[in-house]
Protein backbone atom coordinates (compact mmCIF):
# COMPACT_ATOMS: atom_id res chain seq x y z
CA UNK A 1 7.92 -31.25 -3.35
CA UNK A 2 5.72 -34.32 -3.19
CA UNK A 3 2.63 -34.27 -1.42
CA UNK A 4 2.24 -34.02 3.03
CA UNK A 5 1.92 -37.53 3.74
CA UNK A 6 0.58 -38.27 7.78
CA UNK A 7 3.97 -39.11 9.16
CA UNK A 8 5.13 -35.28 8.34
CA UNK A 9 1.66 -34.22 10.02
CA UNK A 10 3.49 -35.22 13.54
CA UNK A 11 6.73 -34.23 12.97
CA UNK A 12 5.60 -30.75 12.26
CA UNK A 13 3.68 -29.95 15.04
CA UNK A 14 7.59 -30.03 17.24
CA UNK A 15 9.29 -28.26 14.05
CA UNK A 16 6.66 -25.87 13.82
CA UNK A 17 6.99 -24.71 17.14
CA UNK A 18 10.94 -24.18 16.43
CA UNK A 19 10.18 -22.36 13.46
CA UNK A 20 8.32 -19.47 15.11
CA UNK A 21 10.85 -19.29 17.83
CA UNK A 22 12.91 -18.17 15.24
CA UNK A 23 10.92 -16.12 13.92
CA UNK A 24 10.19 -14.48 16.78
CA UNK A 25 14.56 -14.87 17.32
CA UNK A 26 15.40 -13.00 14.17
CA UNK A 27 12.41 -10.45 14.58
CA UNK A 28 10.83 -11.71 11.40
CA UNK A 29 7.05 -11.49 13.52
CA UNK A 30 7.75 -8.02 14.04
CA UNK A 31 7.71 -6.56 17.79
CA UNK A 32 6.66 -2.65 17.18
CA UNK A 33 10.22 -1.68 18.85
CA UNK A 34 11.77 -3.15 15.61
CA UNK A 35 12.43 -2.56 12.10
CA UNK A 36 10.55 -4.20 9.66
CA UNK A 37 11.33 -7.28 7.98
CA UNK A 38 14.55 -6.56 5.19
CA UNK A 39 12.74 -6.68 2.08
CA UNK A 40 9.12 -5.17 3.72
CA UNK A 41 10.90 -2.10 4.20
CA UNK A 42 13.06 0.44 2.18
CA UNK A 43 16.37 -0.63 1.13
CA UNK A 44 16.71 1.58 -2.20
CA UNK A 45 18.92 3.60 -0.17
CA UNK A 46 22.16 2.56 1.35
CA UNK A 47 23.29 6.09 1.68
CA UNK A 48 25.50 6.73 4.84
CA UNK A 49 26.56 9.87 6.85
CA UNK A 50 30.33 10.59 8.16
CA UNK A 51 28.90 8.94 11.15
CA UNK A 52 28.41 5.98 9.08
CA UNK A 53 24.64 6.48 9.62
CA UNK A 54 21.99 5.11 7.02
CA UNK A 55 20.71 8.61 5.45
CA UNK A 56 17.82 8.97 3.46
CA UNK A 57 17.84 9.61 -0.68
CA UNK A 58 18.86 13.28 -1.93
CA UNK A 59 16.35 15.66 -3.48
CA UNK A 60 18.56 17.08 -6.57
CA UNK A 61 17.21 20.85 -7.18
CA UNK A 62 14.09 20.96 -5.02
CA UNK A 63 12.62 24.07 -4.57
CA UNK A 64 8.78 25.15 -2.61
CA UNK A 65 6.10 23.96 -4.58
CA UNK A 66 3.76 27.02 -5.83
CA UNK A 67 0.14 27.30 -3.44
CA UNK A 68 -2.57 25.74 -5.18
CA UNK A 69 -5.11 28.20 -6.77
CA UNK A 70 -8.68 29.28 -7.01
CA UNK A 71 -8.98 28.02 -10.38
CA UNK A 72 -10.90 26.17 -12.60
CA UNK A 73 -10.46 22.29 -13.33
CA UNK A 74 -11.61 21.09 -16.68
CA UNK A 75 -12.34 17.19 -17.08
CA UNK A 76 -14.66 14.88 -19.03
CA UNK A 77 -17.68 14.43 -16.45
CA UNK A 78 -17.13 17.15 -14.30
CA UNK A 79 -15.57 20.21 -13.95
CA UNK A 80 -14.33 21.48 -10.41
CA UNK A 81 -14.32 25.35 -9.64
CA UNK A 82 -13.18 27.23 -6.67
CA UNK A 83 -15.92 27.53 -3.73
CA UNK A 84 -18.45 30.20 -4.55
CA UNK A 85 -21.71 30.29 -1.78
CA UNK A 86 -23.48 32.87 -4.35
CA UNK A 87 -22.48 30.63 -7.06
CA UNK A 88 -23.02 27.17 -5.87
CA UNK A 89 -24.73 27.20 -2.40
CA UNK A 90 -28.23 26.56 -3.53
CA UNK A 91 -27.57 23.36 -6.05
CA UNK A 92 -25.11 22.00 -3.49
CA UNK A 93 -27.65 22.21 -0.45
CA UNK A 94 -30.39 20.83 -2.42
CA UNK A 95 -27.93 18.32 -4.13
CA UNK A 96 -27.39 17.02 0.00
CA UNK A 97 -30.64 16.91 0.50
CA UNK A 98 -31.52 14.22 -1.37
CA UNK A 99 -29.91 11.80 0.85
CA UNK A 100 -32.56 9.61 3.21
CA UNK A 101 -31.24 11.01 6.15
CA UNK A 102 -27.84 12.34 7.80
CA UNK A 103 -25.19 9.54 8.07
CA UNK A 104 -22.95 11.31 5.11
CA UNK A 105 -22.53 13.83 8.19
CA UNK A 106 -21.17 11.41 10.72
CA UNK A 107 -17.55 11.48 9.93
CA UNK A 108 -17.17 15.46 8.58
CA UNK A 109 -16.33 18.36 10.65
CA UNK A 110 -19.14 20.09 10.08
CA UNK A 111 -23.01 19.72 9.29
CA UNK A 112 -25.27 18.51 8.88
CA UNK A 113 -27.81 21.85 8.37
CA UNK A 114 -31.32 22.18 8.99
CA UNK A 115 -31.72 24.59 6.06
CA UNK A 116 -30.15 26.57 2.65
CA UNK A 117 -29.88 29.78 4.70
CA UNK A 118 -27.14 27.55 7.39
CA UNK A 119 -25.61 25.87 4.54
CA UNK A 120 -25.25 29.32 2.75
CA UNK A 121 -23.42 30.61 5.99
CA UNK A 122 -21.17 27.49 6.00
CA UNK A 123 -19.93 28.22 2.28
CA UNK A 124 -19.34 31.27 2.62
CA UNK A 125 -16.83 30.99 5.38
CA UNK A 126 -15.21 28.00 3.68
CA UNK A 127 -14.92 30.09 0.04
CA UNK A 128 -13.01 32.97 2.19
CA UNK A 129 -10.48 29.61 3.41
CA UNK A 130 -7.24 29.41 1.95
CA UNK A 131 -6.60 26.51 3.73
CA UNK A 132 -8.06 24.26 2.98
CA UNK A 133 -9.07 25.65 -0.33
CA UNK A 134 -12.47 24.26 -0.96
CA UNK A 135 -13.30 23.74 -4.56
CA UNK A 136 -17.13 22.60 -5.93
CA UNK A 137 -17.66 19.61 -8.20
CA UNK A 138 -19.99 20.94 -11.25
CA UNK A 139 -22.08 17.94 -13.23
CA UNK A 140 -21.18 19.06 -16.63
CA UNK A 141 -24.63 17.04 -17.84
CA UNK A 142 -26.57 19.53 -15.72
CA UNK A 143 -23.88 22.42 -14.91
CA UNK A 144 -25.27 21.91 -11.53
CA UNK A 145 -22.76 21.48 -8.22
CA UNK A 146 -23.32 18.35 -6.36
CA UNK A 147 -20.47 18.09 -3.68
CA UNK A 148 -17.07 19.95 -3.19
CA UNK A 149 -13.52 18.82 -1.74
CA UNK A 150 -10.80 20.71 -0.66
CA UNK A 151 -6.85 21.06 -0.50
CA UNK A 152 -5.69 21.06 2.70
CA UNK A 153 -2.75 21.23 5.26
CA UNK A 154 -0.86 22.63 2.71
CA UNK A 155 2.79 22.68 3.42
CA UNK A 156 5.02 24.23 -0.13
CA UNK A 157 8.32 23.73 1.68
CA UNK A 158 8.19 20.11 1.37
CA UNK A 159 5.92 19.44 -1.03
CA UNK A 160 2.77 18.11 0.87
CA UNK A 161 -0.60 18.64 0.25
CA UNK A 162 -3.78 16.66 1.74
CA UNK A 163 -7.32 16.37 0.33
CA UNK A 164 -9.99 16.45 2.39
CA UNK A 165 -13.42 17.69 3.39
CA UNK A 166 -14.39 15.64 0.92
CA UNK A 167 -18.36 15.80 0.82
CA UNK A 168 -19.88 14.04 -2.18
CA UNK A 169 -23.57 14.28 -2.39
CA UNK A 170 -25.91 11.29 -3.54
CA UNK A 171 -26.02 12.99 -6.83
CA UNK A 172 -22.54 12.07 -7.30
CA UNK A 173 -21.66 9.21 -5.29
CA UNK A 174 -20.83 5.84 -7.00
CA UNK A 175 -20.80 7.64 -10.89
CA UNK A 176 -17.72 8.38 -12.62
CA UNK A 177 -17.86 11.96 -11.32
CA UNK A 178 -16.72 11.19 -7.84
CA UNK A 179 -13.81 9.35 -9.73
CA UNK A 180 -12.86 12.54 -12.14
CA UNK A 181 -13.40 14.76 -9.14
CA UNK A 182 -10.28 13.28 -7.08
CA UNK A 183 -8.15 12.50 -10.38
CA UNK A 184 -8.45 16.25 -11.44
CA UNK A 185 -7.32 17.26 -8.23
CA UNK A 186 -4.58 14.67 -7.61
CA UNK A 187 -3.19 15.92 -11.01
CA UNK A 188 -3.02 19.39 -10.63
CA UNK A 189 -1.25 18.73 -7.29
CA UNK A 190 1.36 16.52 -8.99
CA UNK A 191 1.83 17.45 -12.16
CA UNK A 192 1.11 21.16 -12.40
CA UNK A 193 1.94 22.42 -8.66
CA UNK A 194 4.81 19.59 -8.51
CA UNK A 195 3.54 18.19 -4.54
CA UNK A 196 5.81 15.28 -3.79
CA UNK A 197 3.35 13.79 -1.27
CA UNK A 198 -0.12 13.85 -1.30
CA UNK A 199 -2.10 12.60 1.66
CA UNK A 200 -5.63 11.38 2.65
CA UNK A 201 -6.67 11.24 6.53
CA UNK A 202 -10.47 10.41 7.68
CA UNK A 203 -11.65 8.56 10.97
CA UNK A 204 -10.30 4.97 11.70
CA UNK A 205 -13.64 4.04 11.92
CA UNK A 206 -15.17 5.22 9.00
CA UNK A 207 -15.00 2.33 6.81
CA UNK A 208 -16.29 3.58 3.60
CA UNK A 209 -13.38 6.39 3.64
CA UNK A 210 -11.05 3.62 4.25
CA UNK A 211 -12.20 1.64 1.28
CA UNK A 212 -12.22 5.02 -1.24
CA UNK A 213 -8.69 5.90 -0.31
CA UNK A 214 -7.62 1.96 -1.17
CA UNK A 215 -9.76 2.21 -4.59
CA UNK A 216 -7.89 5.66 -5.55
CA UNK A 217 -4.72 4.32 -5.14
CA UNK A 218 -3.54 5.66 -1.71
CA UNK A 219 -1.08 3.34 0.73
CA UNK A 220 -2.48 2.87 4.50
CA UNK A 221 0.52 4.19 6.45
CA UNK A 222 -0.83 3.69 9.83
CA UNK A 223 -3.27 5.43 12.44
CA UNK A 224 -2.82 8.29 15.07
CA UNK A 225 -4.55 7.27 17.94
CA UNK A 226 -6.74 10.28 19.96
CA UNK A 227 -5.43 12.66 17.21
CA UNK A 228 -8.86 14.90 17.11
CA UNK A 229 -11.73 15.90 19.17
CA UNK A 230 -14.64 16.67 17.02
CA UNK A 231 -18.75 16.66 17.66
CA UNK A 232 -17.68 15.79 21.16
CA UNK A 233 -15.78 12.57 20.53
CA UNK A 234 -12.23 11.04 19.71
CA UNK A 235 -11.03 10.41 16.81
CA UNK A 236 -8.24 8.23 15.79
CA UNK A 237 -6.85 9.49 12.64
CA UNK A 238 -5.86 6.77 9.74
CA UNK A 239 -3.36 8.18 7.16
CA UNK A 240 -2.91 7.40 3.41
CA UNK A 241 -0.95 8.56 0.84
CA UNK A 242 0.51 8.88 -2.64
CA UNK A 243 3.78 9.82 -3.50
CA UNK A 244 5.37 11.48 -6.73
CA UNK A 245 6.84 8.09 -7.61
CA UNK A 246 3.65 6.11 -7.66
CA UNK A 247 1.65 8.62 -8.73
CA UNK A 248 2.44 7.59 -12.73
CA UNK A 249 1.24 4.02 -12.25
CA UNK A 250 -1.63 5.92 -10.23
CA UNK A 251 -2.42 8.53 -12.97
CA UNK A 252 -2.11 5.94 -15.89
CA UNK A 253 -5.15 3.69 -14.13
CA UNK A 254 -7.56 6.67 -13.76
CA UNK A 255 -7.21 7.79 -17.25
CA UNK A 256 -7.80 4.04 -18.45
CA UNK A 257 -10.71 3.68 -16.20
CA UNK A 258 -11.78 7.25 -17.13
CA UNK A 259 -11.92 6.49 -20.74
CA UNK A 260 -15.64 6.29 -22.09
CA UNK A 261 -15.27 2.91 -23.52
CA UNK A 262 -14.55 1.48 -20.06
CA UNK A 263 -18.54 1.93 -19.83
CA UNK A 264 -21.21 0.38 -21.52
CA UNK A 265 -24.62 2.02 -22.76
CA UNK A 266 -26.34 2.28 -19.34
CA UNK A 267 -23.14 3.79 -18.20
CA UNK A 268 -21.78 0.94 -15.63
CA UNK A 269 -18.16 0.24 -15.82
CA UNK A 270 -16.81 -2.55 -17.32
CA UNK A 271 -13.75 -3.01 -15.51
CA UNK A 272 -13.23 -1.60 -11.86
CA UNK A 273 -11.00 1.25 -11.17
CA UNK A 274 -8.96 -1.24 -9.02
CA UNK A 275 -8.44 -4.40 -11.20
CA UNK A 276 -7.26 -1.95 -14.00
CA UNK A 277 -4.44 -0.79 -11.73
CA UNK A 278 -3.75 -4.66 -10.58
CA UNK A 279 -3.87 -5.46 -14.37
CA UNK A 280 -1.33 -2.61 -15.21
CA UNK A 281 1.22 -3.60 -12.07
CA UNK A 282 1.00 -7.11 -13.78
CA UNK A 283 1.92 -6.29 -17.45
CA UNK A 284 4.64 -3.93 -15.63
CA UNK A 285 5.84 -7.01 -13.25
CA UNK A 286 5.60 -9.24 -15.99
CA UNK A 287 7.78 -7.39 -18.41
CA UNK A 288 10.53 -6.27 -15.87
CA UNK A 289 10.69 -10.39 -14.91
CA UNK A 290 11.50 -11.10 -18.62
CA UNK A 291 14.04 -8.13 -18.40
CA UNK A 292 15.51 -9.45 -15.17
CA UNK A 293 15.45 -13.86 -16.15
CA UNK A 294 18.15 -12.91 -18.24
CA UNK A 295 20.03 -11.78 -15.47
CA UNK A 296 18.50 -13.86 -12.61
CA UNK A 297 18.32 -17.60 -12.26
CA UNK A 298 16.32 -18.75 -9.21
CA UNK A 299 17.56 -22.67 -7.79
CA UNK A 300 16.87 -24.79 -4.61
CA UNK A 301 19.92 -24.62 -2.63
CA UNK A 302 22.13 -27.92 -2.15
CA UNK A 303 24.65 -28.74 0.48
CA UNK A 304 27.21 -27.35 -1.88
CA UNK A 305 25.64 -23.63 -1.35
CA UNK A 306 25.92 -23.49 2.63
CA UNK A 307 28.76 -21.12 2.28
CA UNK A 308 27.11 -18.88 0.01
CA UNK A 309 23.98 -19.24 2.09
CA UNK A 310 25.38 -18.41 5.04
CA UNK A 311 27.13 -14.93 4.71
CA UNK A 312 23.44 -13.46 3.29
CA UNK A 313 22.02 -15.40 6.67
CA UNK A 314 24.39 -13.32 8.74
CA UNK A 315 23.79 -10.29 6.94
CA UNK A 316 20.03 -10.68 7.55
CA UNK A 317 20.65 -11.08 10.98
CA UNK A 318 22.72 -7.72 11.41
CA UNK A 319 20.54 -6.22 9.59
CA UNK A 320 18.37 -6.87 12.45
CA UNK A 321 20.99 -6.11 14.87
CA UNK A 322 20.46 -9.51 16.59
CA UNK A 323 22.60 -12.85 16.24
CA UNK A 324 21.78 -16.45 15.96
CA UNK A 325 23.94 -19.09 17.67
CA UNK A 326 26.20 -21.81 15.57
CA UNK A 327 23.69 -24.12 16.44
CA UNK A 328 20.90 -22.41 15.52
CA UNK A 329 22.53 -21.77 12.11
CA UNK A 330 23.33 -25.30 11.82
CA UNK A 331 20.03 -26.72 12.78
CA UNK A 332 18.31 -24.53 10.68
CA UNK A 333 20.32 -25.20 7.84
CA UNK A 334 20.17 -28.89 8.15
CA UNK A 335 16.45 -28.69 8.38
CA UNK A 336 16.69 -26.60 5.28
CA UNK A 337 18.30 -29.48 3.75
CA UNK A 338 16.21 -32.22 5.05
CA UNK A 339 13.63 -33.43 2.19
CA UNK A 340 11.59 -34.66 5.17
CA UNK A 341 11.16 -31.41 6.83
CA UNK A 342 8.10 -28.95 5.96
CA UNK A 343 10.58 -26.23 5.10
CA UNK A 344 12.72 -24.92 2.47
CA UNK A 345 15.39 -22.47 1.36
CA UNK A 346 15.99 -21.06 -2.62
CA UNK A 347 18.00 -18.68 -3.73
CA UNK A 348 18.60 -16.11 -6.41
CA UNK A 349 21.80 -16.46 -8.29
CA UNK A 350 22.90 -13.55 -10.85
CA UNK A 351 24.59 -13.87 -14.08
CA UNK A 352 27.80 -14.52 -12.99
CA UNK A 353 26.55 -17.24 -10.67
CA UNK A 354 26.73 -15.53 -7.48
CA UNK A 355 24.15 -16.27 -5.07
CA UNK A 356 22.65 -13.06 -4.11
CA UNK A 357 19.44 -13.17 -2.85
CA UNK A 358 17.61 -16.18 -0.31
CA UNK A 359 14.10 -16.98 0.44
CA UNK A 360 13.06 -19.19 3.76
CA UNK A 361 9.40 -20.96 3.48
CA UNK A 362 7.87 -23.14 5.91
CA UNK A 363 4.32 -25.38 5.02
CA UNK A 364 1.97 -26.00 8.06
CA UNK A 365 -1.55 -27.50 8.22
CA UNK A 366 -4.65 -25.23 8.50
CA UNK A 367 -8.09 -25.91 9.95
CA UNK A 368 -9.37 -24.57 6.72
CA UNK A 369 -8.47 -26.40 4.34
CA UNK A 370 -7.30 -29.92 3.00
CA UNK A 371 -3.73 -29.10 1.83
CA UNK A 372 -1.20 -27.25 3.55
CA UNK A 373 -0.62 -23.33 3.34
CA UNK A 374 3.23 -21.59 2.54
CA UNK A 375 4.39 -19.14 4.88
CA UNK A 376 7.24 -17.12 3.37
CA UNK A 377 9.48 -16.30 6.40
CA UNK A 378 12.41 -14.78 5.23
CA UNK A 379 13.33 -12.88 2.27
CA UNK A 380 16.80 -10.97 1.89
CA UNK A 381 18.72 -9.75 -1.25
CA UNK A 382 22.23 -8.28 -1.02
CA UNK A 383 22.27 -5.15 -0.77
CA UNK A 384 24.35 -4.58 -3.79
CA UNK A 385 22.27 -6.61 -5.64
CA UNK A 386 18.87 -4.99 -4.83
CA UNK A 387 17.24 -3.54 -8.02
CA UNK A 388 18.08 -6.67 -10.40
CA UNK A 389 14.80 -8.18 -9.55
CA UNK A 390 15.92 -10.74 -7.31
CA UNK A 391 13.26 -10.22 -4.34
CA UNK A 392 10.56 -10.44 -6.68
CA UNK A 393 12.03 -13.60 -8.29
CA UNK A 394 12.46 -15.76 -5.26
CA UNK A 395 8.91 -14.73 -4.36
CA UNK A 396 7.52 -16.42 -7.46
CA UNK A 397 9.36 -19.34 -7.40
CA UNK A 398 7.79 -20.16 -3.71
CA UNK A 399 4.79 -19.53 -5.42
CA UNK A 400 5.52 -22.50 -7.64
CA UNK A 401 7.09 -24.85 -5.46
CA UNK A 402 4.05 -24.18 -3.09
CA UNK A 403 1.41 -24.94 -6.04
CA UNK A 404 3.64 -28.45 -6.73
CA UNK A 405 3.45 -29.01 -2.94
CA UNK A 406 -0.48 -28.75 -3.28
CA UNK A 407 -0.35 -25.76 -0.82
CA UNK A 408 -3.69 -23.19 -1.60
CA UNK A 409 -1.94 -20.15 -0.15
CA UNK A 410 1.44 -18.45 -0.03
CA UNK A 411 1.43 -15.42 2.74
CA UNK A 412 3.91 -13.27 4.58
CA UNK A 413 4.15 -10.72 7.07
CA UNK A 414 5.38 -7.03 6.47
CA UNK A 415 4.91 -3.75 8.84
CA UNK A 416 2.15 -1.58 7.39
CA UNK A 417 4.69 1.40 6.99
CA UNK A 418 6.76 -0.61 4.55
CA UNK A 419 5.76 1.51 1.61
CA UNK A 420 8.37 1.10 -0.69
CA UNK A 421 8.34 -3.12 -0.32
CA UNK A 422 4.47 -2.75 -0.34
CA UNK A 423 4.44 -1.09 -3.77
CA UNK A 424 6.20 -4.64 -4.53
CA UNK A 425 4.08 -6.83 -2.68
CA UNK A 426 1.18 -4.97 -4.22
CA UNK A 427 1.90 -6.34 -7.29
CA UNK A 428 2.79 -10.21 -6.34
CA UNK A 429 -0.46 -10.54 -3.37
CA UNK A 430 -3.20 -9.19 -2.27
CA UNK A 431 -3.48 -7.01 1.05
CA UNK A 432 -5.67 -9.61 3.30
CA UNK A 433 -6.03 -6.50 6.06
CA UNK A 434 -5.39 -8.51 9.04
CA UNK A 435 -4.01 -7.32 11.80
CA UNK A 436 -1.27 -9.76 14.20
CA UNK A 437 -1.33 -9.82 17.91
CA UNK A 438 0.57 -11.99 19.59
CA UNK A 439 1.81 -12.79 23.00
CA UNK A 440 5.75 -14.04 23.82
CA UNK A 441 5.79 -17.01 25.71
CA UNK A 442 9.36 -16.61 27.04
């Protein structure tokens, strides 16, 4: 697309305002009533009831998932063994004390203790706990303990299991150990005890929690608002997890960060735990793309491709279970097709030539910058065609005709619980963490 020249700058400003009253028409700017967005939310499963109600996936041969057990954890740093106040009470009481004062306290259930001998009781009670089942991290350099974590919440019957109480001392904070520590853990949970879900939960507010479970891997699934009373206040409760079917990708980034040439002499990493897993997603992304170009061709529409255009239009909008007018279908299509308008429509075409996926961009000015930004509006594949890499595709190929447009930016809007889109979008953007409000003006 050639570059915004000034006239477009005033025709915008009225076809901008049409273009988010369709958004707001077809429920693409979510309301929290509605589903998410098509391809922001799970559509690997089309399965339907008798009632010819959508049904989630089956579980083939799934049986309760063994308790964990008080044993030992062997890794390259660290070691973790089950809970012992005899054992570990001393080191680990010390091993807290080292920190300047008692903020690591804020956000945990218990603490913080004014001596060994209150610590001492506090272990002691939580080595008796089956649940949670606290086990200590041991510094193999020194064999000394210098935090603990436990497994928690644990439910066998369908295969979830939390980690929590997580309470890292300085000794161990921000060294490879705190890594090990939550990989050895996450492991046995998946691939010994067989857990299909494995969660993470900590106060909304408590930022640096937030940030951990994000580095480790976990998905933000939303927060529970007044879920606790603790110390004498509220707390809202965010949740993250990791499921079994992410939990590969997950696995495979720990043990590359893990690895001891990942860290130089003085012992600082030389790649982050987080770009490694970005880097993987890429090289995965990049080699299912060339799988799927030989099967997917990605085109501007023409006026030739309205009626191919319009039946995947239609089916977006039941999906939804809402309905645009003719004339909303026809203006928004001509606009489509107008070179002068700051919108535009591709689509995904299979090998046979059937158009089976569609992707609706609009470019609008920003205070911040020169250029224009790309917001993707809508994205739908077929659902027959889902899993040929269609959705990813047309994503792309915006990002190219934005970059010839001179647009900086390409974003989009999902619903935070859309896991199983997010684990795409997770590999195409980054998470910006902003949250929409927004007020209906009808």
């Amino acid at each position: 697309m050639a570059p915004l020249q000034p006239p477009w700058h005033h025709k915008f400003i009225v076809t901008w305002h049409f273009s988010w009253y369709l958004a707001e028409t077809t429920i693409v700017c979510m309301p929290a009533c509605r589903r998410p967005p098509t391809e922001a939310r799970s559509t690997l499963s089309t399965l339907t009831n008798d009632f010819q109600q959508p049904i989630g996936r089956p579980v083939p041969d799934w049986s309760v998932c063994p308790r964990p057990e008080r044993i030992v954890l062997e890794g390259r740093y660290c070691r973790l063994e089950p809970l012992d106040a005899d054992r570990h009470a001393a080191d680990l009481y010390a091993a807290y004390a080292q920190a300047l004062d008692g903020a690591d306290w804020t956000y945990l259930a218990h603490g913080p203790y004014a001596d060994e001998s209150s610590y001492r009781d506090y272990a002691r009670g939580a080595a008796a706990s089956a649940d949670p089942l606290h086990y200590t991290v041991i510094d193999r350099a020194t064999n000394r303990a210098v935090g603990t974590l436990a497994l928690m919440r644990i439910d066998p019957a369908n295969g979830v299991i939390e980690v929590g109480s997580v309470t890292f001392s300085p000794l161990l904070k921000r060294t490879p150990i705190s890594t090990e520590a939550q990989y050895l853990l996450m492991k046995y949970a998946f691939d010994t005890l067989g857990y299909r879900r494995y969660e993470w939960k900590c106060d909304d507010l408590n930022e640096p929690s937030r940030k951990a479970a994000a580095r480790l891997g976990f998905r933000y699934e939303g927060t529970f608002r007044q879920a606790i009373v603790y110390k004498g206040r509220n707390r809202d409760t965010a949740w993250f997890s990791i499921v079994d079917g992410e939990w590969p990708a997950v696995r495979t980034a720990f043990e590359a960060w893990l690895a001891p040439e990942n860290f130089d002499a003085g012992g600082a990493q030389r790649e982050s735990l987080v770009a490694i897993r970005h880097a993987q997603a890429r090289a995965r992304d990049a080699a299912g793309r060339a799988n799927d170009a030989t099967r997917v061709t990605v085109r501007p529409l023409v006026a030739a491709d309205e009626a191919a255009w319009r039946p995947l239009w239609q089916g977006y909008q039941k999906f939804y279970e809402t309905a645009l007018s003719e004339a909303v279908f026809a203006t928004t299509w001509a606009r489509l097709m107008d070179p002068a308008e700051p919108m535009f429509v591709l689509g995904a075409f299979d090998a046979s030539g059937a158009l089976i996926g569609i992707v609706h961009a609009i470019y609008h000015r920003s205070c911040w910058t020169e250029g224009p930004y790309c917001y993707l509006q809508d994205l739908f594949t077929a659902a027959d065609a889902r899993g040929q890499g269609a959705g990813g595709a047309l994503i792309e190929a915006v990002y190219e005709r934005a970059r010839e447009a001179g647009a900086s930016r390409v974003y989009w809007l999902t619903h935070e619980t859309n896991t199983a889109a997010r684990a795409l979008y997770d590999k195409l953007a980054n998470n910006a963490g902003f949250i929409q409000y927004r007020k209906d003006l009808k």
